[in-house]
PDB file of N, CA and C in Angstrom:
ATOM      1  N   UNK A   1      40.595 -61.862 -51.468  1.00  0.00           N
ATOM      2  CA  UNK A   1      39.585 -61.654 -50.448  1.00  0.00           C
ATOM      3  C   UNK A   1      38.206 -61.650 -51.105  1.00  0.00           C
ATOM      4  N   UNK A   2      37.038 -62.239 -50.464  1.00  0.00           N
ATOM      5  CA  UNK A   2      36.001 -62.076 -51.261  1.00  0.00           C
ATOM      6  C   UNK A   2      35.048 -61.214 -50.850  1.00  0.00           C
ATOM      7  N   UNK A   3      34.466 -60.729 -51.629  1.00  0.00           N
ATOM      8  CA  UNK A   3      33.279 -59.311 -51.169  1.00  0.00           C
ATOM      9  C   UNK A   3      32.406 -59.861 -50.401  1.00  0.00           C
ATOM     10  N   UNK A   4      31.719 -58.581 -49.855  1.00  0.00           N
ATOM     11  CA  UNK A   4      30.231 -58.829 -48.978  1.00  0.00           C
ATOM     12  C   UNK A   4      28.939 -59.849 -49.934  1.00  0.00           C
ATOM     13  N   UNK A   5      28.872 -59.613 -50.847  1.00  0.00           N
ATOM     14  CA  UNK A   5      28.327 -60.098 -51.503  1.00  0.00           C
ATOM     15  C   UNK A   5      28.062 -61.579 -51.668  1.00  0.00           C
ATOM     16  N   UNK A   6      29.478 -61.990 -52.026  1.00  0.00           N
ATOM     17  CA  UNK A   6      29.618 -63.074 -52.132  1.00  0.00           C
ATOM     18  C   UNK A   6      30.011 -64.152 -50.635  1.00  0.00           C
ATOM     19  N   UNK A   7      30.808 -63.604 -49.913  1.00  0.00           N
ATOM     20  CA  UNK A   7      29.956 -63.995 -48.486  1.00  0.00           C
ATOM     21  C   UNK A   7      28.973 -64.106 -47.820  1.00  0.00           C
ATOM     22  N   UNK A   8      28.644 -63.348 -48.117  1.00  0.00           N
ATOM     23  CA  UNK A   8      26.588 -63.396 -47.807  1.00  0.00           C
ATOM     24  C   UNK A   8      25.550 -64.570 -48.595  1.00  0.00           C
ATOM     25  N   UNK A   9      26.224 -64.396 -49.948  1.00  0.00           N
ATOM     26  CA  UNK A   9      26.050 -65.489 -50.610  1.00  0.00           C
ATOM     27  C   UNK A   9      26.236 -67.375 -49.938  1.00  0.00           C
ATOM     28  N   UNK A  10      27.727 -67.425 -49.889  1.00  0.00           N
ATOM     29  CA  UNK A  10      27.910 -68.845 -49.059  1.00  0.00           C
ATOM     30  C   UNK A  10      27.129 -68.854 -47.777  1.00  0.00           C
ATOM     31  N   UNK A  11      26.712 -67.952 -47.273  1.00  0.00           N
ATOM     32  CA  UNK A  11      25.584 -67.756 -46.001  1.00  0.00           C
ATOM     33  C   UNK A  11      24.319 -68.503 -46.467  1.00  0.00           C
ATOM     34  N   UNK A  12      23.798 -68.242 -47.084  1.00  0.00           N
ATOM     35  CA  UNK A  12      22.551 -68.093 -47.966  1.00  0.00           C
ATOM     36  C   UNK A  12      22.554 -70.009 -48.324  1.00  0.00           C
ATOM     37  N   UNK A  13      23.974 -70.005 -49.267  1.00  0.00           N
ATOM     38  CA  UNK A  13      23.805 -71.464 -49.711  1.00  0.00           C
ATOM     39  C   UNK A  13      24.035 -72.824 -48.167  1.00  0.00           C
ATOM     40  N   UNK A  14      24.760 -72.081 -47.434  1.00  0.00           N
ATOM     41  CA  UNK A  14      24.523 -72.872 -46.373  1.00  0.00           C
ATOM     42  C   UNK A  14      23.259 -73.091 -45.621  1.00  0.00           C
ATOM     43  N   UNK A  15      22.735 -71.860 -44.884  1.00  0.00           N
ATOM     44  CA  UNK A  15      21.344 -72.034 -44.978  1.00  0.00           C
ATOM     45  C   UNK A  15      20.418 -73.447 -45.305  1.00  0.00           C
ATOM     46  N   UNK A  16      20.599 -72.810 -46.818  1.00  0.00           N
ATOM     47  CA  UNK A  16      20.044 -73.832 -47.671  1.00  0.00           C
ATOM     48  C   UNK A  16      20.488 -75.354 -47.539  1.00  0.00           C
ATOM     49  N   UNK A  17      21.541 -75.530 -47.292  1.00  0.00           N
ATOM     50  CA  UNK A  17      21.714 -76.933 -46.835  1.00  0.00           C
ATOM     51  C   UNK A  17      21.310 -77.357 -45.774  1.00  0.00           C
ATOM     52  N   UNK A  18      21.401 -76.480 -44.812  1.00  0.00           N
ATOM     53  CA  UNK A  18      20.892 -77.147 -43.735  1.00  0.00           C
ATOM     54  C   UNK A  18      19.631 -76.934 -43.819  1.00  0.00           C
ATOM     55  N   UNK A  19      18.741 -76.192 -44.252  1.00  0.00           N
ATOM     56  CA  UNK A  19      17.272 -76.683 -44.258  1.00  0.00           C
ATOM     57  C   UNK A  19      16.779 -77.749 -45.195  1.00  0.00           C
ATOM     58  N   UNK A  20      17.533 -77.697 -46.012  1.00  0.00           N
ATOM     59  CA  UNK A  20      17.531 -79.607 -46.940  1.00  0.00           C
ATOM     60  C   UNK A  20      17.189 -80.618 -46.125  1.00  0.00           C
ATOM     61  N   UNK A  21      19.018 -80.309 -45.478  1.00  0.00           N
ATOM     62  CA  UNK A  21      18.784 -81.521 -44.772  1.00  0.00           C
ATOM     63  C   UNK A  21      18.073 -82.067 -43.431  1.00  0.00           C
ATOM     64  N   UNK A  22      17.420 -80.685 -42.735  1.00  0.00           N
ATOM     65  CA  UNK A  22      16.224 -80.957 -41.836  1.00  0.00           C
ATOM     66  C   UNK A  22      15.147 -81.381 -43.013  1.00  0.00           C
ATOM     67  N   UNK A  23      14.625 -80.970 -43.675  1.00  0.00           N
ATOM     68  CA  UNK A  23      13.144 -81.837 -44.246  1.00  0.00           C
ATOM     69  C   UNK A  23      13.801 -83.046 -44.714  1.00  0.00           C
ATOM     70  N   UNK A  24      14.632 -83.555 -44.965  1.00  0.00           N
ATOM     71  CA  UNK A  24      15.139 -84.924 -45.297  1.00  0.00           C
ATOM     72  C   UNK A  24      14.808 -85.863 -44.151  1.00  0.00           C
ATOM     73  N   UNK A  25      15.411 -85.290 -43.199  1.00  0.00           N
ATOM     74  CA  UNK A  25      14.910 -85.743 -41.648  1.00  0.00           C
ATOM     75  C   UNK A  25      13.919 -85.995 -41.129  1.00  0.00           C
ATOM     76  N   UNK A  26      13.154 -84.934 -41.149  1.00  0.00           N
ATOM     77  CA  UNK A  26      11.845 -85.016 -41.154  1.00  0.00           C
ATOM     78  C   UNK A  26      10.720 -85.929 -41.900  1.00  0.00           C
ATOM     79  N   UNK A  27      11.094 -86.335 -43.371  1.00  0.00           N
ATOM     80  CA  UNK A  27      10.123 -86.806 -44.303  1.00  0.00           C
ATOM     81  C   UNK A  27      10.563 -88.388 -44.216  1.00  0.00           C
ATOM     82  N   UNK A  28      11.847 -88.246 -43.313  1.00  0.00           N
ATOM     83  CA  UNK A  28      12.431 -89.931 -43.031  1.00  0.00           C
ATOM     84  C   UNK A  28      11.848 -90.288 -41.725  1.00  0.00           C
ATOM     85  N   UNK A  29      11.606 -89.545 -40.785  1.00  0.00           N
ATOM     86  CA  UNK A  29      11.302 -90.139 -39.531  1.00  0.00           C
ATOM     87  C   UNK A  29      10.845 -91.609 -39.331  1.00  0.00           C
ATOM     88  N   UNK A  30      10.042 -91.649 -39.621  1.00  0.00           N
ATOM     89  CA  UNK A  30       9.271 -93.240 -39.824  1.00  0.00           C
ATOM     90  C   UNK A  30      10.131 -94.613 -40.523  1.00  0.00           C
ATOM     91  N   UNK A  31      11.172 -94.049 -41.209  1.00  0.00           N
ATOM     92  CA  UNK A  31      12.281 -95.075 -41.982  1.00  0.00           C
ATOM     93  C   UNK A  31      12.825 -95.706 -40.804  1.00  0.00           C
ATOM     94  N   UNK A  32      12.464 -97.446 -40.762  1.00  0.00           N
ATOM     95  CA  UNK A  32      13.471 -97.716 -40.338  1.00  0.00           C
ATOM     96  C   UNK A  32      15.088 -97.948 -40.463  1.00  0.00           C
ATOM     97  N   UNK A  33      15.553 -97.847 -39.575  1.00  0.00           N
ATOM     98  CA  UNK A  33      17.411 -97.910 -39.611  1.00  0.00           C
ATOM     99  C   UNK A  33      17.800 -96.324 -40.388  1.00  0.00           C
ATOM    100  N   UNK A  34      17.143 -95.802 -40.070  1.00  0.00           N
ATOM    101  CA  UNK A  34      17.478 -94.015 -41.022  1.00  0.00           C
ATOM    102  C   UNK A  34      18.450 -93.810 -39.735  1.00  0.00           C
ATOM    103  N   UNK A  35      19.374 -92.503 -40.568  1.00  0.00           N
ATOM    104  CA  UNK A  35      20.547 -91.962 -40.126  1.00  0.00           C
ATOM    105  C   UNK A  35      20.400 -90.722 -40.227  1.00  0.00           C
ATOM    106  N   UNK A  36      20.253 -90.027 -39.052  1.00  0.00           N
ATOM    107  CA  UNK A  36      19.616 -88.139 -39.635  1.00  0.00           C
ATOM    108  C   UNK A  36      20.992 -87.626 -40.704  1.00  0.00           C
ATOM    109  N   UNK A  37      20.903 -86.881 -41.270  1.00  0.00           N
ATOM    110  CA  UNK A  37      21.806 -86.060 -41.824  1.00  0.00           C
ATOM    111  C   UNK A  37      22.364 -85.168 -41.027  1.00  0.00           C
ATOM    112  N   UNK A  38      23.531 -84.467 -40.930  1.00  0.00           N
ATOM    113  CA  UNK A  38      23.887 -83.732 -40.066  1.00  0.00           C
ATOM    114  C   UNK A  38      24.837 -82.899 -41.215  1.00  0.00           C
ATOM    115  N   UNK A  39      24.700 -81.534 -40.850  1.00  0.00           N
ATOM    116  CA  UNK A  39      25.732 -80.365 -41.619  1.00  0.00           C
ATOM    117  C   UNK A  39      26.476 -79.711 -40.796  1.00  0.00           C
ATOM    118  N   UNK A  40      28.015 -79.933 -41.480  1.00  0.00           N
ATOM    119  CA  UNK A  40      28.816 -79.502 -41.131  1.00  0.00           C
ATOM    120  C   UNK A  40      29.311 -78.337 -41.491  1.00  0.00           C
ATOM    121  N   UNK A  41      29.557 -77.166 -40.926  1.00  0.00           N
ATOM    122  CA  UNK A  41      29.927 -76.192 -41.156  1.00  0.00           C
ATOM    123  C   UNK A  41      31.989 -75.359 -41.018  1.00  0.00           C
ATOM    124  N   UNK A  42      32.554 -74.681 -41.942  1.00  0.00           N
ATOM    125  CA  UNK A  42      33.108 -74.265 -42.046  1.00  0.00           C
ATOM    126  C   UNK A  42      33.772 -73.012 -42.507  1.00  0.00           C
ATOM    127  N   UNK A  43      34.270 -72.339 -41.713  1.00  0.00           N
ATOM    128  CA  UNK A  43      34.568 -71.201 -41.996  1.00  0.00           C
ATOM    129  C   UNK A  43      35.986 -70.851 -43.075  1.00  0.00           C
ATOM    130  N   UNK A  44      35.375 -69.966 -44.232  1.00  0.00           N
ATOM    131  CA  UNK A  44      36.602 -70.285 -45.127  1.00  0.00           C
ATOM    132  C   UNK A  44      37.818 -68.987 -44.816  1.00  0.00           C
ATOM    133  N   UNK A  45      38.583 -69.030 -45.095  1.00  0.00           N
ATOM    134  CA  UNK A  45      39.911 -68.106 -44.281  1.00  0.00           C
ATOM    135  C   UNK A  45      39.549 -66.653 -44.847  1.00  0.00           C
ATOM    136  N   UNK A  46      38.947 -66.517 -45.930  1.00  0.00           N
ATOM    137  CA  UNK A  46      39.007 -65.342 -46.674  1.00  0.00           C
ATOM    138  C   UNK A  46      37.781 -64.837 -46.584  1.00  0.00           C
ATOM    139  N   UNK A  47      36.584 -65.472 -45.562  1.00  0.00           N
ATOM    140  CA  UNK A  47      35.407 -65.296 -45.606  1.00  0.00           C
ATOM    141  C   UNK A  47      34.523 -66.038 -46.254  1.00  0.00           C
ATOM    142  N   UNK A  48      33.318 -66.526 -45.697  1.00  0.00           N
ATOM    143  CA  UNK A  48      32.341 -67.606 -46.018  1.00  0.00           C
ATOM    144  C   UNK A  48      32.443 -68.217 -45.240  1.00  0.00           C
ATOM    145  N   UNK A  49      31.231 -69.287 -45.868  1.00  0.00           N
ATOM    146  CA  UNK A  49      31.443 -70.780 -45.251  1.00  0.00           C
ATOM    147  C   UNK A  49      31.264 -71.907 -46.290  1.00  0.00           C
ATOM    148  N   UNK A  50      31.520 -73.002 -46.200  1.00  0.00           N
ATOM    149  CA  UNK A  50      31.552 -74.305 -46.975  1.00  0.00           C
ATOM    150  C   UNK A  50      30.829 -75.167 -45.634  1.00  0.00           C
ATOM    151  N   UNK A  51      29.771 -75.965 -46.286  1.00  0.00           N
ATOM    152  CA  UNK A  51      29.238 -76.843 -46.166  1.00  0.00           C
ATOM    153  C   UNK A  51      29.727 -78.722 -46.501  1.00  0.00           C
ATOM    154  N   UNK A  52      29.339 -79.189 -45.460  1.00  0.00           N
ATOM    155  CA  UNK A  52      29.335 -80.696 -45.888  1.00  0.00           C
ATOM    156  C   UNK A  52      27.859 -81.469 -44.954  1.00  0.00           C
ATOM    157  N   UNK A  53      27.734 -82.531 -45.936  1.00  0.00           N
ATOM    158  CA  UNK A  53      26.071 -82.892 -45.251  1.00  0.00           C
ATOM    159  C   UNK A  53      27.044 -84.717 -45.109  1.00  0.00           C
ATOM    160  N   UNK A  54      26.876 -84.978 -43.559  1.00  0.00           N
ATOM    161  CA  UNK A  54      27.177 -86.037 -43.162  1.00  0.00           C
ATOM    162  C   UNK A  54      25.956 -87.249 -42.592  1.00  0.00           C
ATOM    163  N   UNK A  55      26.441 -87.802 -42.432  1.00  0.00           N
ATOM    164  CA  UNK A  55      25.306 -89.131 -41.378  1.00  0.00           C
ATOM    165  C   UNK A  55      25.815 -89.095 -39.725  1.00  0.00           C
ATOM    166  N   UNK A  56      24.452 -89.114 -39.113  1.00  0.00           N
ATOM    167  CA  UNK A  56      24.677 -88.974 -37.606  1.00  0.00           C
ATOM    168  C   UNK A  56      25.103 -90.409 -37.548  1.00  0.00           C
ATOM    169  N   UNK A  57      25.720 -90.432 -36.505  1.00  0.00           N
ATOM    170  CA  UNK A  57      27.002 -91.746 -35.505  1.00  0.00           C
ATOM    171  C   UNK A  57      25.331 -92.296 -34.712  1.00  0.00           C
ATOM    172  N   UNK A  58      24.249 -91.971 -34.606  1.00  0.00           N
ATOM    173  CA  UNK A  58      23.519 -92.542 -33.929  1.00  0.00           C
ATOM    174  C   UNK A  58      22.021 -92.368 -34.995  1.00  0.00           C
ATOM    175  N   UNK A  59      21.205 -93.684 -34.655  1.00  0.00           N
ATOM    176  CA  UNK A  59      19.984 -94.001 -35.607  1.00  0.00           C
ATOM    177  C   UNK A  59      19.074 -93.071 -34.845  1.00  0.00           C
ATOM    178  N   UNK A  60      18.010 -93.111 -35.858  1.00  0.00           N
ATOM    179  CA  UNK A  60      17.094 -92.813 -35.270  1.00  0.00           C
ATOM    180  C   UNK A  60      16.326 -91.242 -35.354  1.00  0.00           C
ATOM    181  N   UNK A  61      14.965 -90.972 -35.542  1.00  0.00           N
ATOM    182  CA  UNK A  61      15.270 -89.360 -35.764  1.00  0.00           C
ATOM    183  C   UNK A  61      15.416 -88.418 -34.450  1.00  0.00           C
ATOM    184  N   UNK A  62      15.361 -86.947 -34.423  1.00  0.00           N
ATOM    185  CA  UNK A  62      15.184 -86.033 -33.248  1.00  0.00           C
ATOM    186  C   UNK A  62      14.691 -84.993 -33.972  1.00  0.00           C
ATOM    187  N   UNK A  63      13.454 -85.357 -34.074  1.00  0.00           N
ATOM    188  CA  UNK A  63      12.374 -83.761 -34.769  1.00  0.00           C
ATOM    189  C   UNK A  63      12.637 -82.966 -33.677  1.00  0.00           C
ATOM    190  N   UNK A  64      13.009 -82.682 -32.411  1.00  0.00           N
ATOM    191  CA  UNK A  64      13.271 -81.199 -31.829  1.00  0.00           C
ATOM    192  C   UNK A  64      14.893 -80.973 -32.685  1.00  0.00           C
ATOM    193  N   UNK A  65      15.779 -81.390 -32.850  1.00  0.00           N
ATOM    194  CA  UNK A  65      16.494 -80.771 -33.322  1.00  0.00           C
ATOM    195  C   UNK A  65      16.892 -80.094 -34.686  1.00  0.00           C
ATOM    196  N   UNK A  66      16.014 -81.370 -35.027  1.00  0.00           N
ATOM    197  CA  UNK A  66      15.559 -80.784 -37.041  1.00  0.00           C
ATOM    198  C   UNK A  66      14.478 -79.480 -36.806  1.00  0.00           C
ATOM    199  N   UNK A  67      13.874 -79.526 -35.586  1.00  0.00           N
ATOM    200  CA  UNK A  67      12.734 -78.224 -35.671  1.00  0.00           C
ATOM    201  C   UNK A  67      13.024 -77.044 -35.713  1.00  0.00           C
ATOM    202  N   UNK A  68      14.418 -77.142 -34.612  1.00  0.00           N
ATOM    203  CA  UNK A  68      14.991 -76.153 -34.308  1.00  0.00           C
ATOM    204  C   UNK A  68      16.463 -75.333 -35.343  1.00  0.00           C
ATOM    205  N   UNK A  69      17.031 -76.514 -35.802  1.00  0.00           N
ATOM    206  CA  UNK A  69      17.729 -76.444 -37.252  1.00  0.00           C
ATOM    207  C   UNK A  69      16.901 -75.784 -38.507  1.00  0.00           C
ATOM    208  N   UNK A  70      15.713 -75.942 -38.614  1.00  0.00           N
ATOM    209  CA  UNK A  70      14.784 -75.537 -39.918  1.00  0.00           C
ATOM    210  C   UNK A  70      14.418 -74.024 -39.333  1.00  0.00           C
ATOM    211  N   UNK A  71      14.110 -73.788 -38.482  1.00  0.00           N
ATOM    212  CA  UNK A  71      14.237 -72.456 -37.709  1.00  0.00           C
ATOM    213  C   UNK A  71      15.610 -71.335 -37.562  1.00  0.00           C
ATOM    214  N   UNK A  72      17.008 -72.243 -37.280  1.00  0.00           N
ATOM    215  CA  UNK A  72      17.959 -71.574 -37.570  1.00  0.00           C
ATOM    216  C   UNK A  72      18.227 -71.152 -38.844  1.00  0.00           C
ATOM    217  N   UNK A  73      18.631 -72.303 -39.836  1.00  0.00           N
ATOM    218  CA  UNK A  73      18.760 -72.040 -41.168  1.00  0.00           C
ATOM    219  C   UNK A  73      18.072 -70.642 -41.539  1.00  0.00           C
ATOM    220  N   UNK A  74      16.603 -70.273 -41.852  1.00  0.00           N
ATOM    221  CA  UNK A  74      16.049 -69.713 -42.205  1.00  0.00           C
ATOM    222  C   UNK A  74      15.850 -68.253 -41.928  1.00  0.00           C
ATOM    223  N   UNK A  75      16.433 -68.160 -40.111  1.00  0.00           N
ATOM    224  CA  UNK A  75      17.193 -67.463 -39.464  1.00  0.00           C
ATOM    225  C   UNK A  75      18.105 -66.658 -40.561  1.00  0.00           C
ATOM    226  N   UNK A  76      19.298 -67.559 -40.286  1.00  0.00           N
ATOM    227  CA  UNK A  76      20.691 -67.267 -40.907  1.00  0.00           C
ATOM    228  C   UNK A  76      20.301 -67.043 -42.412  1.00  0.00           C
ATOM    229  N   UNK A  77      19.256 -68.022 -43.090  1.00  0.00           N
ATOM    230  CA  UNK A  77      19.442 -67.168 -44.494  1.00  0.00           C
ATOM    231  C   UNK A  77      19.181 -65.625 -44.474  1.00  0.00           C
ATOM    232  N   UNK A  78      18.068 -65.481 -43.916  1.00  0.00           N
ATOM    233  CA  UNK A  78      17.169 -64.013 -44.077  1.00  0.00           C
ATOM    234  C   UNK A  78      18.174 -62.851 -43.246  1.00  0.00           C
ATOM    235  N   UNK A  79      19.238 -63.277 -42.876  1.00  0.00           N
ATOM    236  CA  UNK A  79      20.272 -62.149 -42.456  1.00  0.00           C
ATOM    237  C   UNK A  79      21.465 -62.320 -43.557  1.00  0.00           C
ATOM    238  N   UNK A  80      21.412 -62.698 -43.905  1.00  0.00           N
ATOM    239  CA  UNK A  80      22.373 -62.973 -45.057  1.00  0.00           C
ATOM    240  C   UNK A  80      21.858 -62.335 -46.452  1.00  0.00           C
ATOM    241  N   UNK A  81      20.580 -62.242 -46.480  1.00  0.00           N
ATOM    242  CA  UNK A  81      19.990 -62.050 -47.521  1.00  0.00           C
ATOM    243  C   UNK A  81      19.724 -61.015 -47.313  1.00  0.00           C
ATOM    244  N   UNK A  82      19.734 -60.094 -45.862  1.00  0.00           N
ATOM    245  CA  UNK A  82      19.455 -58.267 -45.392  1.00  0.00           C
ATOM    246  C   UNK A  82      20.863 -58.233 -45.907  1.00  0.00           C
ATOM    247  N   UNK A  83      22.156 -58.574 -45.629  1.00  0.00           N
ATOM    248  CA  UNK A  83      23.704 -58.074 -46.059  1.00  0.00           C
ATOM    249  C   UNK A  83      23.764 -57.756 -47.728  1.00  0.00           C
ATOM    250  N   UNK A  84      23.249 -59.145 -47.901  1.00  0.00           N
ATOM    251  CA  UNK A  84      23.129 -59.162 -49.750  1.00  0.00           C
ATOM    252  C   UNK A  84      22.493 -58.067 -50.057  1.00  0.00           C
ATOM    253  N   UNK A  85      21.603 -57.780 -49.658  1.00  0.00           N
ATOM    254  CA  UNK A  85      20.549 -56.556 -50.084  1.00  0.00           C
ATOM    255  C   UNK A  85      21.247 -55.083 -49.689  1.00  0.00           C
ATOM    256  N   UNK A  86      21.577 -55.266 -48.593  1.00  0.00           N
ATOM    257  CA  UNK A  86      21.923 -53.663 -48.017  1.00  0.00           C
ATOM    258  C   UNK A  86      23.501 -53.620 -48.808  1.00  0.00           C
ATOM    259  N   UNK A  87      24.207 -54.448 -49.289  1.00  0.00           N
ATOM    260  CA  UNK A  87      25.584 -54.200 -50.323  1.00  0.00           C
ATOM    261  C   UNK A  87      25.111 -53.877 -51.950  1.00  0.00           C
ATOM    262  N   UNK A  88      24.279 -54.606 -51.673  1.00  0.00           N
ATOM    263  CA  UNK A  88      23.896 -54.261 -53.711  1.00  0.00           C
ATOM    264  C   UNK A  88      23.503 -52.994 -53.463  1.00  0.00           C
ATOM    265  N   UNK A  89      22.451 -52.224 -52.856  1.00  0.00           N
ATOM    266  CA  UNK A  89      22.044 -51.059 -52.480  1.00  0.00           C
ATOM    267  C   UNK A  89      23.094 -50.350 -52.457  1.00  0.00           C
ATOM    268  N   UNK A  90      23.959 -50.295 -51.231  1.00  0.00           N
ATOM    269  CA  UNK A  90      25.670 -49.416 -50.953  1.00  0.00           C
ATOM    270  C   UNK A  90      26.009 -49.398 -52.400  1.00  0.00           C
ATOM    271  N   UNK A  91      26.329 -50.157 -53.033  1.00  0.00           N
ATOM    272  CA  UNK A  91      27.082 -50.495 -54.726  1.00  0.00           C
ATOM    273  C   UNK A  91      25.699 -49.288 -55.585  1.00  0.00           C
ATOM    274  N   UNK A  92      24.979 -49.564 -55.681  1.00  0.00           N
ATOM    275  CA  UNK A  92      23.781 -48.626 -55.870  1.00  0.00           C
ATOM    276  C   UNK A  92      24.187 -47.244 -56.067  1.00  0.00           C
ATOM    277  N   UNK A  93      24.275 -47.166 -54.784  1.00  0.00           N
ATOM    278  CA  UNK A  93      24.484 -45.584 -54.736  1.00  0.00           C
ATOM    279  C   UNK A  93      25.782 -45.494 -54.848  1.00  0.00           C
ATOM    280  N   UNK A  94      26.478 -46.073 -54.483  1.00  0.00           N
ATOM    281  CA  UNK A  94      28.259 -45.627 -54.701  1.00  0.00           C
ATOM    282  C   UNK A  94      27.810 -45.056 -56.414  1.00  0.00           C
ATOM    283  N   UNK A  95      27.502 -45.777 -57.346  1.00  0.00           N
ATOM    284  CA  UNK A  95      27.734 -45.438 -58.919  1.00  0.00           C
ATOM    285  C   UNK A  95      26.076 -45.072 -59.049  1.00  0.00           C
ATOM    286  N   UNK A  96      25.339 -44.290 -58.693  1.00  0.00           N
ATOM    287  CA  UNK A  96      24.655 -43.614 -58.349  1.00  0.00           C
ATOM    288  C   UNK A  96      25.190 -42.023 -59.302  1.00  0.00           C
ATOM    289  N   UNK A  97      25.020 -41.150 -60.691  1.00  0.00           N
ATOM    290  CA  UNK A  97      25.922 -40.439 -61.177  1.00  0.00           C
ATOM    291  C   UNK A  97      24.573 -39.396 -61.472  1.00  0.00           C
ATOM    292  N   UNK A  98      23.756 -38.911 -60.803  1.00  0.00           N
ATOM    293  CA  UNK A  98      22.561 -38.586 -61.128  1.00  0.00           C
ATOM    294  C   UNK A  98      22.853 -37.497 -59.965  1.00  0.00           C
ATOM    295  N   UNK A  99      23.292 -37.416 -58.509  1.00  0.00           N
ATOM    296  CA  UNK A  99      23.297 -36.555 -57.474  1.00  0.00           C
ATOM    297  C   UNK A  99      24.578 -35.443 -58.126  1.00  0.00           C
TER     298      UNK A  99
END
């Protein structure tokens, strides 16, 4: 089973992919024959997630959805990154030998 930690972690690195791959999107708009990137998400059995970065089935860009993707991501990291924080803290004080 994997800790809070490290779940929070694959949070974090997903995130991060998907805000990749919105500015990829974004900095392509103007390319012709471009293929947005699209991330796929998965939930791993023991906790996390795994990432995969695919090509959309259709050309062309959609800055509302990359807008709104670069907004989620960043979302989802910064709660991932309160878990990360509020477990290292818990771990903190658990071995905390001073009280």
């Amino acid at each position: 089973m994997n800790t809070t930690p490290s779940i929070a972690l694959s949070g974090m690195q997903a995130a991060q992919t998907r805000l990749r791959a919105s500015a990829h999107n974004v900095a392509n708009l103007s390319t012709e024959g471009f293929r947005r990137q699209e991330v796929q998400q998965t939930a791993h059995s023991q906790g996390g997630v795994r990432t995969e970065v695919v090509r959309s089935t259709v050309p062309g860009p959609d800055l509302v959805r990359d807008t709104v993707e670069r907004l989620q991501a960043r979302n989802a990291f910064m709660a991932n990154l309160a878990v990360f924080k509020a477990s290292d803290q818990l771990a903190g004080a658990l071995l905390d030998t001073r009280a």
